[in-house]
C-alpha atoms as a PDB file:
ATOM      1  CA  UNK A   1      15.674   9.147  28.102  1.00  0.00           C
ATOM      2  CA  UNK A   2      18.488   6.745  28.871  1.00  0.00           C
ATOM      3  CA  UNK A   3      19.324   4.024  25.936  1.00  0.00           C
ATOM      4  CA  UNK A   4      18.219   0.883  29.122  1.00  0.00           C
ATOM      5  CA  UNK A   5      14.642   2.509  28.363  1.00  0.00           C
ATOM      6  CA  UNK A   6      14.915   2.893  24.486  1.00  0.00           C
ATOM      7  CA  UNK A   7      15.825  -0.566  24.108  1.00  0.00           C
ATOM      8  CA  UNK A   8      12.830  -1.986  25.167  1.00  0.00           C
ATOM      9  CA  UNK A   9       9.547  -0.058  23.701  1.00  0.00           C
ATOM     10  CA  UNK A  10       6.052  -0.614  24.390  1.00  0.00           C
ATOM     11  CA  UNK A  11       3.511  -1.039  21.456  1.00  0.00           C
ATOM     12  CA  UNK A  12       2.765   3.109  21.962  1.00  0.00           C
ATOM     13  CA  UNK A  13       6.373   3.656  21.879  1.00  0.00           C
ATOM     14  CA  UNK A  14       6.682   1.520  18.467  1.00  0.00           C
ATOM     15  CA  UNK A  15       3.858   3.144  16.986  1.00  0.00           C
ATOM     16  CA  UNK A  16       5.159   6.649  17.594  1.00  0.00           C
ATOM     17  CA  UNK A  17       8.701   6.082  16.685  1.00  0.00           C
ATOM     18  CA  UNK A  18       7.693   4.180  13.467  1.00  0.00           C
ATOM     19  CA  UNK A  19       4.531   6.130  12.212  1.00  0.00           C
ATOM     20  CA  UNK A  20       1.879   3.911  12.542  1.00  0.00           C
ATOM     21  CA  UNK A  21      -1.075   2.668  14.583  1.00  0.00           C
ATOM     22  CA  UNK A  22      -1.307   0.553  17.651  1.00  0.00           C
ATOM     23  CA  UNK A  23      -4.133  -1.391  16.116  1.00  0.00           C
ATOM     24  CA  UNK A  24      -1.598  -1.607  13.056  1.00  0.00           C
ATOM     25  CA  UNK A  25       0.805  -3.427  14.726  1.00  0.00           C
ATOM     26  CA  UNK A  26      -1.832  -5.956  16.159  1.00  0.00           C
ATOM     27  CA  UNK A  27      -2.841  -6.635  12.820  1.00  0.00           C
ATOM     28  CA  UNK A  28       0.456  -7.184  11.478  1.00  0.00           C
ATOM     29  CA  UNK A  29       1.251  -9.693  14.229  1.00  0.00           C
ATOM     30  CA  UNK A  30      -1.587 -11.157  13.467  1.00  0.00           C
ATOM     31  CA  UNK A  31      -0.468 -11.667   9.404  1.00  0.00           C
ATOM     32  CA  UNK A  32       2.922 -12.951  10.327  1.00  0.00           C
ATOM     33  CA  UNK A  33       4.545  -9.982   9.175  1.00  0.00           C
ATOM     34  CA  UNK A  34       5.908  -9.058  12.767  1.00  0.00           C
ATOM     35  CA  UNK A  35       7.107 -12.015  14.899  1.00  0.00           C
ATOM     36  CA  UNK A  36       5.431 -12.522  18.392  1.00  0.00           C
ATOM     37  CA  UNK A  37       6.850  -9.837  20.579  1.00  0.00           C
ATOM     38  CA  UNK A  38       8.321 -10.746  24.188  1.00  0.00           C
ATOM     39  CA  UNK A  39       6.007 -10.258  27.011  1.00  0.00           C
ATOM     40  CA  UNK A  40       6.732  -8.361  30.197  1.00  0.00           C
ATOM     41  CA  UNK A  41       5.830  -9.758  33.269  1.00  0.00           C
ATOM     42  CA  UNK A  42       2.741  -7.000  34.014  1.00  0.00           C
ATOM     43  CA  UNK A  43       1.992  -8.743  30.194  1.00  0.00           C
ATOM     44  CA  UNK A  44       2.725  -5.911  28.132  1.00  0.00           C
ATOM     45  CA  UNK A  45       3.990  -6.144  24.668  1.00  0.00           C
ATOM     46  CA  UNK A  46       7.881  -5.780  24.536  1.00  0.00           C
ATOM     47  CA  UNK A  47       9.335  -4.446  21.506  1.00  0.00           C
ATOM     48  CA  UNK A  48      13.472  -3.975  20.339  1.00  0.00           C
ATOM     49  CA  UNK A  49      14.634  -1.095  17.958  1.00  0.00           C
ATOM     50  CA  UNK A  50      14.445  -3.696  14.975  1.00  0.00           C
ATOM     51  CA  UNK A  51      10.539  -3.469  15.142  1.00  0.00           C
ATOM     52  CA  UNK A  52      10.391   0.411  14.327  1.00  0.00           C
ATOM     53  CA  UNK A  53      12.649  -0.809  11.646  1.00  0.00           C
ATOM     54  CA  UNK A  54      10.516  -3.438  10.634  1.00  0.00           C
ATOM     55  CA  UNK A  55       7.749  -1.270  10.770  1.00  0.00           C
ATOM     56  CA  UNK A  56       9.103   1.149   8.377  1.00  0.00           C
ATOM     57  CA  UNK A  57       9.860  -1.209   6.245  1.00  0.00           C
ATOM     58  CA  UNK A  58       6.448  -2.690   5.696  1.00  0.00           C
ATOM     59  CA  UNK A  59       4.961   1.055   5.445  1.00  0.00           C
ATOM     60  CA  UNK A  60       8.023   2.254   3.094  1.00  0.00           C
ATOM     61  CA  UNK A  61       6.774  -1.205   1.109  1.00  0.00           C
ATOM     62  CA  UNK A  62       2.999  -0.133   1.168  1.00  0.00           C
ATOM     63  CA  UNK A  63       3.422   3.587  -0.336  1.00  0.00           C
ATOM     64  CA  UNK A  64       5.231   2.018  -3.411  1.00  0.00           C
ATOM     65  CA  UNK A  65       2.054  -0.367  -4.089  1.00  0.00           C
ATOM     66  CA  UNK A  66       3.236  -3.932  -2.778  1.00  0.00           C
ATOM     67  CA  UNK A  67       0.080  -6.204  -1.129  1.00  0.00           C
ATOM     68  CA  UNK A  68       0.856  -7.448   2.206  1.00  0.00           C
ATOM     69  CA  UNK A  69       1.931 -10.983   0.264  1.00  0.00           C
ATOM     70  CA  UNK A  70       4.614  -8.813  -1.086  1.00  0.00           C
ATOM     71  CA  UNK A  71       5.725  -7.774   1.827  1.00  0.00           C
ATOM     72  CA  UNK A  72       5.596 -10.905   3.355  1.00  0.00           C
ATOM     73  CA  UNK A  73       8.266 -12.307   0.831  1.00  0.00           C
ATOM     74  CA  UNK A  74      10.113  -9.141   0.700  1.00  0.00           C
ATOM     75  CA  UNK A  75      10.846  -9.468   4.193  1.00  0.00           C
ATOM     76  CA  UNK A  76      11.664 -13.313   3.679  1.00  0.00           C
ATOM     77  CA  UNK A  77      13.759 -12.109   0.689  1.00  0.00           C
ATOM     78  CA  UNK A  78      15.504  -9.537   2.902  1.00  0.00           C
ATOM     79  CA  UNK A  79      17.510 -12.152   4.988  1.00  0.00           C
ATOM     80  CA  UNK A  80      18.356 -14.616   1.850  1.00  0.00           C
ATOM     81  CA  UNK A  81      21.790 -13.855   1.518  1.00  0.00           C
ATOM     82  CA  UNK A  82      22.321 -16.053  -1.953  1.00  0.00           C
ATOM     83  CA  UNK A  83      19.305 -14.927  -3.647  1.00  0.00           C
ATOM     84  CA  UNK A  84      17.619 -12.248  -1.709  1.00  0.00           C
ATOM     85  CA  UNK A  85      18.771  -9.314  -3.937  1.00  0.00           C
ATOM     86  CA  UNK A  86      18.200 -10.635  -7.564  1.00  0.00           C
ATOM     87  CA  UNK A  87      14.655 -12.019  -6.382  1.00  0.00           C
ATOM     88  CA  UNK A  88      13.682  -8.251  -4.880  1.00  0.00           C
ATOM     89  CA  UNK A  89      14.986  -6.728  -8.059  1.00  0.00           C
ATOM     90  CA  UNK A  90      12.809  -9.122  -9.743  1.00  0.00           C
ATOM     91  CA  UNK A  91       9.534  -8.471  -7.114  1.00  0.00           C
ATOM     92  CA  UNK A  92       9.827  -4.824  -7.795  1.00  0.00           C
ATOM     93  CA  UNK A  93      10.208  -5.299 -11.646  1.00  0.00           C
ATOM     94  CA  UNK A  94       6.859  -7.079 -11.603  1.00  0.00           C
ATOM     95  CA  UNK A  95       5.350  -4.094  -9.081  1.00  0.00           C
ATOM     96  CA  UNK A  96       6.733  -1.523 -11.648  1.00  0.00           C
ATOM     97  CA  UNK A  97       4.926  -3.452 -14.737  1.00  0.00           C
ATOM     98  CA  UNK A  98       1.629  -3.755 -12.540  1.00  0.00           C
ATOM     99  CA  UNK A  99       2.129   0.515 -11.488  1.00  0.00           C
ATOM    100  CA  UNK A 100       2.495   0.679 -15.424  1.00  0.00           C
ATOM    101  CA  UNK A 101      -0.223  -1.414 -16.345  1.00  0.00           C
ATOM    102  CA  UNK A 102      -2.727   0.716 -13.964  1.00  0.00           C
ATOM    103  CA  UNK A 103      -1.374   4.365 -15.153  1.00  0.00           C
ATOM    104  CA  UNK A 104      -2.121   2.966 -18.824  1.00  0.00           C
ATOM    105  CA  UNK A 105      -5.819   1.983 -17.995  1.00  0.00           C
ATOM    106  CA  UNK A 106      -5.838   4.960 -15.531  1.00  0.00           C
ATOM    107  CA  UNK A 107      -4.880   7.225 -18.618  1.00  0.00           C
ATOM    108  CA  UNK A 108      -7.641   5.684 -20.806  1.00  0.00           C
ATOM    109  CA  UNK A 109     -10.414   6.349 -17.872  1.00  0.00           C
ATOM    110  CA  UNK A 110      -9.121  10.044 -18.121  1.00  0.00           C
ATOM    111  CA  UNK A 111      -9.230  10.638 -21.912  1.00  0.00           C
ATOM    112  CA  UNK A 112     -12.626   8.554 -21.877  1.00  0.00           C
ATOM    113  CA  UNK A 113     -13.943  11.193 -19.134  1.00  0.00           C
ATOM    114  CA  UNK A 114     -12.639  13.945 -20.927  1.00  0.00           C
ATOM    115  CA  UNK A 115     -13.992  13.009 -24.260  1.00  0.00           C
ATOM    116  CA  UNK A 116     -17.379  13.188 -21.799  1.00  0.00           C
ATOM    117  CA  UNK A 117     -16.989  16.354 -20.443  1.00  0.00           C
ATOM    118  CA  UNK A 118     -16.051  17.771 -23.829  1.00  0.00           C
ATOM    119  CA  UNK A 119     -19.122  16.045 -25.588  1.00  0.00           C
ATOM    120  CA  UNK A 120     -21.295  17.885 -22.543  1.00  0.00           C
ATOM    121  CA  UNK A 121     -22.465  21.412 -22.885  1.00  0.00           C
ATOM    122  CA  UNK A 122     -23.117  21.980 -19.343  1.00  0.00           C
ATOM    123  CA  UNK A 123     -26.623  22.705 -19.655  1.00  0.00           C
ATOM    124  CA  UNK A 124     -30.300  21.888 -20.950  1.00  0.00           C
ATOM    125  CA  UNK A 125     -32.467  18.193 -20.125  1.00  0.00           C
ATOM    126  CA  UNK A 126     -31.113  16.021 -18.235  1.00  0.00           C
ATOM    127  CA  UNK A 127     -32.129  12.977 -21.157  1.00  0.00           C
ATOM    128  CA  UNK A 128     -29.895  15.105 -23.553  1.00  0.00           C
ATOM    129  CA  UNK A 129     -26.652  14.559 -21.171  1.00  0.00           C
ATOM    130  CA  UNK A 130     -23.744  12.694 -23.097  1.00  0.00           C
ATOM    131  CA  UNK A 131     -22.167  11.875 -19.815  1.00  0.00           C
ATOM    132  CA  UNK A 132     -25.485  10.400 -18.282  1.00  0.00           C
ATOM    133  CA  UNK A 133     -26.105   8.597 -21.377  1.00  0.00           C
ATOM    134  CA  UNK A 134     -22.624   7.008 -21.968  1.00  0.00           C
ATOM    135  CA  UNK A 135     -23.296   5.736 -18.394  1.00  0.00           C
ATOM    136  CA  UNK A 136     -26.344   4.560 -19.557  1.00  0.00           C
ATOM    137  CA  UNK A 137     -24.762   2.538 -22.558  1.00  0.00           C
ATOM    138  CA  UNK A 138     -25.621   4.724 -24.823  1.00  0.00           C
ATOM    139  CA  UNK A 139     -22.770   5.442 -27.133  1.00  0.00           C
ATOM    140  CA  UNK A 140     -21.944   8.712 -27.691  1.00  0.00           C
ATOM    141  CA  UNK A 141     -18.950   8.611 -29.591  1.00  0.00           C
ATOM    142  CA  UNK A 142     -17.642   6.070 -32.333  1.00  0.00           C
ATOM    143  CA  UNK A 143     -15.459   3.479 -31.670  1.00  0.00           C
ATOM    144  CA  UNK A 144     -12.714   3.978 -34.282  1.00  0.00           C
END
């Protein structure tokens, strides 16, 4: 493949090279997180190297937890040469306090379910089940 051809992708090439879906792309063109690409003349979607970059980006972004929003203004952030990196330091401190916040409420759901499971023996009338009855409102343990 010589570079003439690698420097001007179609959507399938940009989805391959970058890891994600056509209909991903579309979508994210859609959102204004991927400018308009150029247009061939048969009409086709014509995409530079600094899309798969893009792309990456936004997907990199994604698997650490930020919303679309966030990746809206990290990408803003990313050419603000004054302020760009203290106000991403700042995005991903709040992302790290909301990742925080959830592994605190998702460690309460797990000592509430266990506290279930350990109140359960497993076995005998359904009406007698802790778990079914704690879903029912019943308590089943005290609230200390």
């Amino acid at each position: 493949m010589d570079t003439q051809t690698t420097q001007h992708l179609t959507i399938g090439g940009v989805a391959r090279r970058a890891g994600v879906g056509i209909d991903t792309i579309r979508y994210y063109e859609r959102e204004g997180l991927l400018p308009p690409p150029r247009r061939r003349a048969s009409g086709y979607r014509d995409y530079g190297l600094d899309m798969v970059e893009r792309l990456r980006f936004i997907r990199r972004a994604k698997d650490l937890g930020f919303t679309l929003e966030e990746v809206r203004e990290l990408l803003a952030l990313s050419t603000d040469r004054e302020r760009g990196v203290e106000s991403v330091k700042q995005r991903a401190q709040v992302r790290l306090d909301q990742v925080n916040q959830r592994i605190r409420e998702l460690q309460r759901m797990r000592r509430g379910l266990q506290q279930l499971i350990d109140a359960c023996p497993g076995h005998g009338a359904l009406e007698h089940c802790p778990i079914l009855r704690a879903l029912g409102g019943e308590e089943t343990h005290d609230h200390a």
